[in-house]
N, C-alpha and C. Protein backbone atom coordinates (compact mmCIF):
# COMPACT_ATOMS: atom_id res chain seq x y z
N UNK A 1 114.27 113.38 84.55
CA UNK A 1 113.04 113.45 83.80
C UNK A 1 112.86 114.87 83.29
N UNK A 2 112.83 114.80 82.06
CA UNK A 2 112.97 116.61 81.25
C UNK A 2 114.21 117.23 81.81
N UNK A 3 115.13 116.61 81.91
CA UNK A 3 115.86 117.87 82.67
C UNK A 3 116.14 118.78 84.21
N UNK A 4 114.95 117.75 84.71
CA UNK A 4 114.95 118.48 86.24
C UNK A 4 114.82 117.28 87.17
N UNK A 5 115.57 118.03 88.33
CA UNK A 5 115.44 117.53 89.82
C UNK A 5 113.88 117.18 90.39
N UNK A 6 113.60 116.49 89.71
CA UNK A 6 112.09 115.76 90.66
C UNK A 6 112.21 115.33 92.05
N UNK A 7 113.12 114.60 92.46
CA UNK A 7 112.93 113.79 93.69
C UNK A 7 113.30 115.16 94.65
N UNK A 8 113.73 116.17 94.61
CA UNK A 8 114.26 117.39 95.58
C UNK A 8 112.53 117.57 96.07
N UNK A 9 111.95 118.16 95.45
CA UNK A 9 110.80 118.59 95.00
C UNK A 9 109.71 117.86 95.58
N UNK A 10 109.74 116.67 95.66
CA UNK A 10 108.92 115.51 96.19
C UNK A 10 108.91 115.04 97.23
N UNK A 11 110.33 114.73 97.29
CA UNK A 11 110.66 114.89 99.03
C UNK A 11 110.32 115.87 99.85
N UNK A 12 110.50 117.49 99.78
CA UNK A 12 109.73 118.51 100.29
C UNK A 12 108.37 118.57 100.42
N UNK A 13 107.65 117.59 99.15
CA UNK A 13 106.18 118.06 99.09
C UNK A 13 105.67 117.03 100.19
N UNK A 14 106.27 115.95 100.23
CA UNK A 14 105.95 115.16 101.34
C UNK A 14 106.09 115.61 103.08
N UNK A 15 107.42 116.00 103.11
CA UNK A 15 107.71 116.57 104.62
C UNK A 15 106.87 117.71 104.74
N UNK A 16 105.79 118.51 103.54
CA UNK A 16 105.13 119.44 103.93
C UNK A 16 104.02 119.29 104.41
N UNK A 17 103.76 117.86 103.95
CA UNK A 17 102.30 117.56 103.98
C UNK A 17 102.45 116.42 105.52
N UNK A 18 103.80 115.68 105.60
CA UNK A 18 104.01 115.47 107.03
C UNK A 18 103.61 116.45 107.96
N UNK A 19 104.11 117.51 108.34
CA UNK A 19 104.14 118.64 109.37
C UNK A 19 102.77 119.09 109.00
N UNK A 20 102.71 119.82 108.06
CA UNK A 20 100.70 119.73 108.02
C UNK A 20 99.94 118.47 109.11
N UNK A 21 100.29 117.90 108.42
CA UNK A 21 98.64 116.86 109.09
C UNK A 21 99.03 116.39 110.98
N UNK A 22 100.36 116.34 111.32
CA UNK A 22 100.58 116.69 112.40
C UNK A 22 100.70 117.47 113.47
N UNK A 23 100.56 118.86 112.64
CA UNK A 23 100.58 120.19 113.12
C UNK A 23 98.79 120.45 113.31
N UNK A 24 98.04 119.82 112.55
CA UNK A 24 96.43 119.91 112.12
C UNK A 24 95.72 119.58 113.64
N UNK A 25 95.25 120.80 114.10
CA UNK A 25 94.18 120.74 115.45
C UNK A 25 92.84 119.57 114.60
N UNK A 26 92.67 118.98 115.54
CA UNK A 26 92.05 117.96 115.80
C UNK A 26 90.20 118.97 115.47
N UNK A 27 89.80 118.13 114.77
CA UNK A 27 88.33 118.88 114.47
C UNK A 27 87.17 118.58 115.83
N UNK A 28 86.73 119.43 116.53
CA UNK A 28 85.71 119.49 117.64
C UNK A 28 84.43 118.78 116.83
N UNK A 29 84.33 117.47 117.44
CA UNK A 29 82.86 116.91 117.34
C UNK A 29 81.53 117.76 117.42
N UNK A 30 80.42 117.76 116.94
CA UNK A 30 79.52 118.48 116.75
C UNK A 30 78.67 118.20 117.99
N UNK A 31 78.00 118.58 118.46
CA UNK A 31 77.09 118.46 119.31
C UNK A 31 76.00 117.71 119.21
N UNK A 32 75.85 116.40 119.75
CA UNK A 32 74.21 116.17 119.43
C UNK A 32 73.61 115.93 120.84
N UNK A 33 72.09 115.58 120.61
CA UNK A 33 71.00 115.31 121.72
C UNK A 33 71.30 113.70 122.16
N UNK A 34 72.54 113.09 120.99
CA UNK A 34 72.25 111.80 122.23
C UNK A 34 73.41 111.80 122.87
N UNK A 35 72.52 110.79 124.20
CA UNK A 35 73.53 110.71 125.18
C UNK A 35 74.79 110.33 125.03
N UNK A 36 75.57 110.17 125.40
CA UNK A 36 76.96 109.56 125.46
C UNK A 36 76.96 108.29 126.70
N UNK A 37 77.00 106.95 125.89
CA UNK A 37 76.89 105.64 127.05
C UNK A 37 78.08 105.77 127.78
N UNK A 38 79.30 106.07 127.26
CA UNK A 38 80.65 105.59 128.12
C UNK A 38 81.60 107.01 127.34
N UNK A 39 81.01 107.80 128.44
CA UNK A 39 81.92 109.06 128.88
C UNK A 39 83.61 109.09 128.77
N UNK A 40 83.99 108.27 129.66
CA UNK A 40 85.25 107.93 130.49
C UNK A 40 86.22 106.99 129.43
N UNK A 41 85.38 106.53 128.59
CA UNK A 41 85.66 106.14 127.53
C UNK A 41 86.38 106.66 126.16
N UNK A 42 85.54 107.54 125.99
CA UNK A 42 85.72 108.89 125.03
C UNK A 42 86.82 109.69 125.34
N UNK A 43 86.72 109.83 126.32
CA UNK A 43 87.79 110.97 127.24
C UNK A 43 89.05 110.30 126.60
N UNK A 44 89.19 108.91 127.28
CA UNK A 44 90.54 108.41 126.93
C UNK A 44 91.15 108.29 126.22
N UNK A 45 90.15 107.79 125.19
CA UNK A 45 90.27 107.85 123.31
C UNK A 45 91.21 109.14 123.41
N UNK A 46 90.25 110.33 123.37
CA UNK A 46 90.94 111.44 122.98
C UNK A 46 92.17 111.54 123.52
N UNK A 47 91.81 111.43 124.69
CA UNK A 47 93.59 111.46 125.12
C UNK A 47 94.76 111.01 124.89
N UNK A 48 94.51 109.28 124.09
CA UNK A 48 95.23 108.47 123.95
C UNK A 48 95.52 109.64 122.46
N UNK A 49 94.87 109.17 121.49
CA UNK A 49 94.68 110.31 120.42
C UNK A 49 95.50 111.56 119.83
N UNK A 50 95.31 112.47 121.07
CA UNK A 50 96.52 113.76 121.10
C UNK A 50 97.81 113.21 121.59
N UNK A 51 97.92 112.27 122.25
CA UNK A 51 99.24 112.05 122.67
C UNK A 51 99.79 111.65 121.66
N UNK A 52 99.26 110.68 120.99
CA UNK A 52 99.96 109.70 119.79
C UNK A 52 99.98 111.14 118.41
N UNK A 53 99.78 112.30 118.36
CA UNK A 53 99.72 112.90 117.32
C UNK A 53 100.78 113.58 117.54
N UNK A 54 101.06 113.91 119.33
CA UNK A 54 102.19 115.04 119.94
C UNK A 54 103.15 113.80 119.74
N UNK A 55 103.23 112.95 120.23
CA UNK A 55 104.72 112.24 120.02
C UNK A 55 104.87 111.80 118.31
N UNK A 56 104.07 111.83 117.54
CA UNK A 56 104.35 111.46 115.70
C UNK A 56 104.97 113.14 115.72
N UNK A 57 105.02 113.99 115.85
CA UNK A 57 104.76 115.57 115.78
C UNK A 57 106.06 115.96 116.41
N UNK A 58 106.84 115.30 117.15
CA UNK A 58 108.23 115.83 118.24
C UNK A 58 108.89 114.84 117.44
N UNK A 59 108.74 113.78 117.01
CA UNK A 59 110.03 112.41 116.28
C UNK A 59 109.68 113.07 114.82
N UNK A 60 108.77 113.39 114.08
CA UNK A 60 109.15 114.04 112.96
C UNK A 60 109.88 115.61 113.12
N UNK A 61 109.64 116.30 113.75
CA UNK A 61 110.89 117.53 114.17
C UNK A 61 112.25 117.25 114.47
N UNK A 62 112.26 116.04 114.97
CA UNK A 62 113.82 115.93 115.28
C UNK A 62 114.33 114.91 114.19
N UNK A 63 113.70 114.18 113.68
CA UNK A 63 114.01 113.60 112.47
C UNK A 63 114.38 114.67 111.47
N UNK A 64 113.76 115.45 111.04
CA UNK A 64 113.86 117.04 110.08
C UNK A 64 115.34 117.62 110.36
N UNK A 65 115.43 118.20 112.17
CA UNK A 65 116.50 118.65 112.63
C UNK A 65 117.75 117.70 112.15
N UNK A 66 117.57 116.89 112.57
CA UNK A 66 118.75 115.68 112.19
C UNK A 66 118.89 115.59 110.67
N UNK A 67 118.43 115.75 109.79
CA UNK A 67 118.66 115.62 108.20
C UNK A 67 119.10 116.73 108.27
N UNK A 68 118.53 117.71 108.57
CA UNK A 68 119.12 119.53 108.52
C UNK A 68 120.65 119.48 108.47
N UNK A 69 120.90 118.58 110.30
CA UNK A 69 122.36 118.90 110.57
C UNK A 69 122.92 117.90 109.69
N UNK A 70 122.31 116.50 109.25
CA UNK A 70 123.27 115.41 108.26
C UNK A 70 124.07 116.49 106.55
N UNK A 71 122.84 117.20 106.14
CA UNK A 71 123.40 117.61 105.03
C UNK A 71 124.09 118.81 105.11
N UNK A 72 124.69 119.33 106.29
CA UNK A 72 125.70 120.30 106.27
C UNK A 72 127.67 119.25 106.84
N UNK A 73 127.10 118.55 107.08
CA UNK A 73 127.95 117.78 107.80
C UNK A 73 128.68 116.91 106.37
């Protein structure tokens, strides 16, 4: 298209914006006056939450690593 390598370009803009939004700290909820019904609840969420962002976040790094080593190979 015109003369140039688009898909090089696209593919990068994507794996940048991969590692961005996986790399992206999690935004701290605001504080309010109401209570919280199910505490223990919440907790887990979150927990479940960061885990599932740390393991998308370690299989896209080694996915990356592995293309790294495919295109010297």
């Amino acid at each position: 298209m015109w003369g140039a390598y688009w898909i090089p370009f696209l593919f990068v803009a994507i794996i940048f914006a991969l590692i961005l939004s996986a790399a992206a700290a999690a935004v701290p909820e605001e504080e309010t006056t109401v209570e919280r019904v199910d505490e223990q609840r919440l907790e887990k969420e979150e927990r479940a939450t960061t885990a599932t962002l740390g393991i998308f976040f370690w299989i896209l790094m080694v996915v990356l690593i592995i293309a790294i080593i495919a295109s010297y190979v």
